[in-house]
Protein backbone atom coordinates (compact mmCIF):
# COMPACT_ATOMS: atom_id res chain seq x y z
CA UNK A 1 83.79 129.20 22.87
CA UNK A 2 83.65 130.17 26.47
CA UNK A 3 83.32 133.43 27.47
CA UNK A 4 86.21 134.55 30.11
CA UNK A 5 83.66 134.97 33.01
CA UNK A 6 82.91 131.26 32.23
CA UNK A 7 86.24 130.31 32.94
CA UNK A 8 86.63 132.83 35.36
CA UNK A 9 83.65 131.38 37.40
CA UNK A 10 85.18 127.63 36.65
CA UNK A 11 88.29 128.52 38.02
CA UNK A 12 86.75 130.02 41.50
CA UNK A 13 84.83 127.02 41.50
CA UNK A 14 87.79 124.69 41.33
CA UNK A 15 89.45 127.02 43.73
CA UNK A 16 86.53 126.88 46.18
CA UNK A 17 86.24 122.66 45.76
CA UNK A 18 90.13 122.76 46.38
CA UNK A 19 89.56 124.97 49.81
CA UNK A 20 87.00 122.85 50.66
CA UNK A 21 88.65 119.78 50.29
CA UNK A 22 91.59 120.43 51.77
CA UNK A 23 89.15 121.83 54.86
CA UNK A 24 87.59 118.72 55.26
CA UNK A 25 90.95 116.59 54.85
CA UNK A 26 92.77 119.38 57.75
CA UNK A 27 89.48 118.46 59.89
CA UNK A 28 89.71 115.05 59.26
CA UNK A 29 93.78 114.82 59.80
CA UNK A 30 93.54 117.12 63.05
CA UNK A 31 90.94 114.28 64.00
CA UNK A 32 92.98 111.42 63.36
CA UNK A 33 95.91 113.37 64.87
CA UNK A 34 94.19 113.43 68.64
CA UNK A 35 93.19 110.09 68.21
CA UNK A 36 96.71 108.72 67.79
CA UNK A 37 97.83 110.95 70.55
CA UNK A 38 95.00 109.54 72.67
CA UNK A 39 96.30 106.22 71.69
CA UNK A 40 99.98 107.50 72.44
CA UNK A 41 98.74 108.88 75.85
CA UNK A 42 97.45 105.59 77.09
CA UNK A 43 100.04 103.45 75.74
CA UNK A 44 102.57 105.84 77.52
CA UNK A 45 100.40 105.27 80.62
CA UNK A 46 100.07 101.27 80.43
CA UNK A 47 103.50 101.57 79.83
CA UNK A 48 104.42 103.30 82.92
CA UNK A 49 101.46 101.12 84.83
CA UNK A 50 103.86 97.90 83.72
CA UNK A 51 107.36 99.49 84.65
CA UNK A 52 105.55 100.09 88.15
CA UNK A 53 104.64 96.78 88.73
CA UNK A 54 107.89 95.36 87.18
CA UNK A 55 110.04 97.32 89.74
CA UNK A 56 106.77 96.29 92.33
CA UNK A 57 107.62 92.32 91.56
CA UNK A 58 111.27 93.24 91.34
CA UNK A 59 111.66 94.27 94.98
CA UNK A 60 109.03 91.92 96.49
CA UNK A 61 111.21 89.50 94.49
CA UNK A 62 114.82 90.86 95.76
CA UNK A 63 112.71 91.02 99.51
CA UNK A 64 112.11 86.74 99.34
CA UNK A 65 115.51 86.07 98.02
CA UNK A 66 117.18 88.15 101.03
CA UNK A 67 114.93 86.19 103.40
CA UNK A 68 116.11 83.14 102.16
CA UNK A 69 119.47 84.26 102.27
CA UNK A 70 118.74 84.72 106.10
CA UNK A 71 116.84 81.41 106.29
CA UNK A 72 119.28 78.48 107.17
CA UNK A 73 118.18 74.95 106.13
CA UNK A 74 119.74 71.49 107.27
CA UNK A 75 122.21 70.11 105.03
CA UNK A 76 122.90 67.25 106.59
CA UNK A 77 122.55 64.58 109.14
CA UNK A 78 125.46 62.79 110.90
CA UNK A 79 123.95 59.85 112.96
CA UNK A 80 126.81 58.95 115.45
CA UNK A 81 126.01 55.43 117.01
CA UNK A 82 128.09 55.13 120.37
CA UNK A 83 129.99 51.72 120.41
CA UNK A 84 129.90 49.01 121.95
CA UNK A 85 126.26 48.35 119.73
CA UNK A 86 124.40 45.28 119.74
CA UNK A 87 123.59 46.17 116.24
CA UNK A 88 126.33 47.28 113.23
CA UNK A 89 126.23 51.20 112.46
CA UNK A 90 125.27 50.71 109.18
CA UNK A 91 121.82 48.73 110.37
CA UNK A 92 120.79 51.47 112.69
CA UNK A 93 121.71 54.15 110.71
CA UNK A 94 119.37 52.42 107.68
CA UNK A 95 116.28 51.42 110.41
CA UNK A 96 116.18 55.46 111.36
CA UNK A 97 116.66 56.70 107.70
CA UNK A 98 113.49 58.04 107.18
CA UNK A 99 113.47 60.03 110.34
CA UNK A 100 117.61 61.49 109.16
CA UNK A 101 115.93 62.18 106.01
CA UNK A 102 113.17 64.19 106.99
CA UNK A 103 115.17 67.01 108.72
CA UNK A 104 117.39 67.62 105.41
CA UNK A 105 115.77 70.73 103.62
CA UNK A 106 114.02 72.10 107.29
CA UNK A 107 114.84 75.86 108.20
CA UNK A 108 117.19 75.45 111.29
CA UNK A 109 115.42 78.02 113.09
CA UNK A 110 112.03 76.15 113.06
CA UNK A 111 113.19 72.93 114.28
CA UNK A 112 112.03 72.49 117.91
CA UNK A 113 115.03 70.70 119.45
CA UNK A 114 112.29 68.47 121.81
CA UNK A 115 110.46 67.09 119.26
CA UNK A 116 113.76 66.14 117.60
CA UNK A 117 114.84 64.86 120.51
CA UNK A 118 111.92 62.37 121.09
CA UNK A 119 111.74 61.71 117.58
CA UNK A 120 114.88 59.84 117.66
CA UNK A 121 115.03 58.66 121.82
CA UNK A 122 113.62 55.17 122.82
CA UNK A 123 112.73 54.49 119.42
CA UNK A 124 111.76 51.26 118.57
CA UNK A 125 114.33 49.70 115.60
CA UNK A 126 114.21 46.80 113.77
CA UNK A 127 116.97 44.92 112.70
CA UNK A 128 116.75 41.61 111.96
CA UNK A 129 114.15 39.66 114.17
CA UNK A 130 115.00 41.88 117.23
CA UNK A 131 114.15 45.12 118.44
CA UNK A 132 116.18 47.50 119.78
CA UNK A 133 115.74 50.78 121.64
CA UNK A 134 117.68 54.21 120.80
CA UNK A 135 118.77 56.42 123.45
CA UNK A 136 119.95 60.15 122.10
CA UNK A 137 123.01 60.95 123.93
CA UNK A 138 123.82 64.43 121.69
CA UNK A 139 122.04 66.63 119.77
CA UNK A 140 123.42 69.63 117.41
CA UNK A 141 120.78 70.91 115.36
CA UNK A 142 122.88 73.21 112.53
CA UNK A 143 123.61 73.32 109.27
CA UNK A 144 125.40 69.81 109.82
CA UNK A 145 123.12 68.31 112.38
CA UNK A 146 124.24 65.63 114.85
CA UNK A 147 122.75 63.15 116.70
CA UNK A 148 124.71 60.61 118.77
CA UNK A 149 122.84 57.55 119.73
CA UNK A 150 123.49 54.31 121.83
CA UNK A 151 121.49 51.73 120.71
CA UNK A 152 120.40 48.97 123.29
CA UNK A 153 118.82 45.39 123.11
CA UNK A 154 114.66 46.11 123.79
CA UNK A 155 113.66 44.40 126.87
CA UNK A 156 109.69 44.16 127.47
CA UNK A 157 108.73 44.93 130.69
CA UNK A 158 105.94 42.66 131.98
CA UNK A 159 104.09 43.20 135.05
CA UNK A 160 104.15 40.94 137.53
């Protein structure tokens, strides 16, 4: 049988394994413990990085939609053609369609009222087998942007 200083010296043993242990398990927890708040720290911060840049977009975003508040684009056009025409409304507003369509959608304040202008006087037109000539007798450039027109038979200037 074992003596009690056997046991005695057992039992410190165990008691010295069970310090040790749980030594090595605090050092190893304590470790573990400043690595998650490492982990916690830079999530916090990647997290704060994105709300930055979230309310960043968020007012670059709010910036562009108030400028294109501002911006005013043209709706429409309303081609007026004066009477008496040698040519039906209908036929010279479809020969100088693709000139009426190109202003729809262009900021207002961009639109250089010349270059509109000569875009649409003495124009050439083609309606049927003749040509005619356009002669711009109003221009509104707006929202709604008019142009009235008289439309005349072309005449070809020869020299003599």
């Amino acid at each position: 049988m074992e003596s009690r200083t056997d046991i005695a010296r057992r039992l410190a043993a165990l008691a010295a394994a069970a310090l040790v242990g749980a030594a090595v398990m605090n050092a190893h927890t304590a470790a573990e413990h400043d690595q998650l708040r490492l982990s916690l720290t830079k999530a916090r911060q990647q997290s704060d990085a994105w709300k930055a840049e979230a309310q960043n977009l968020q007012r670059q975003l709010a910036a562009i939609n108030e400028r294109q508040a501002k911006t005013l684009y043209v709706r429409s056009v309303r081609l007026d053609i004066v009477e008496p025409s040698p040519v039906s409304s209908l036929d010279a507003r479809l020969a100088l369609r693709p000139e009426t369509e190109a202003l729809v959608g262009q900021p207002v304040s961009l639109l250089n009222p010349d270059l509109v202008f000569r875009l649409f006087d003495r124009r050439m037109i083609s309606v049927g087998h003749q040509l005619y000539q356009t002669h711009v007798l109003t221009l509104v450039i707006a929202l709604q942007t008019l142009i009235q027109i008289r439309v005349g038979r072309w005449t070809a200037i020869t020299p003599r």
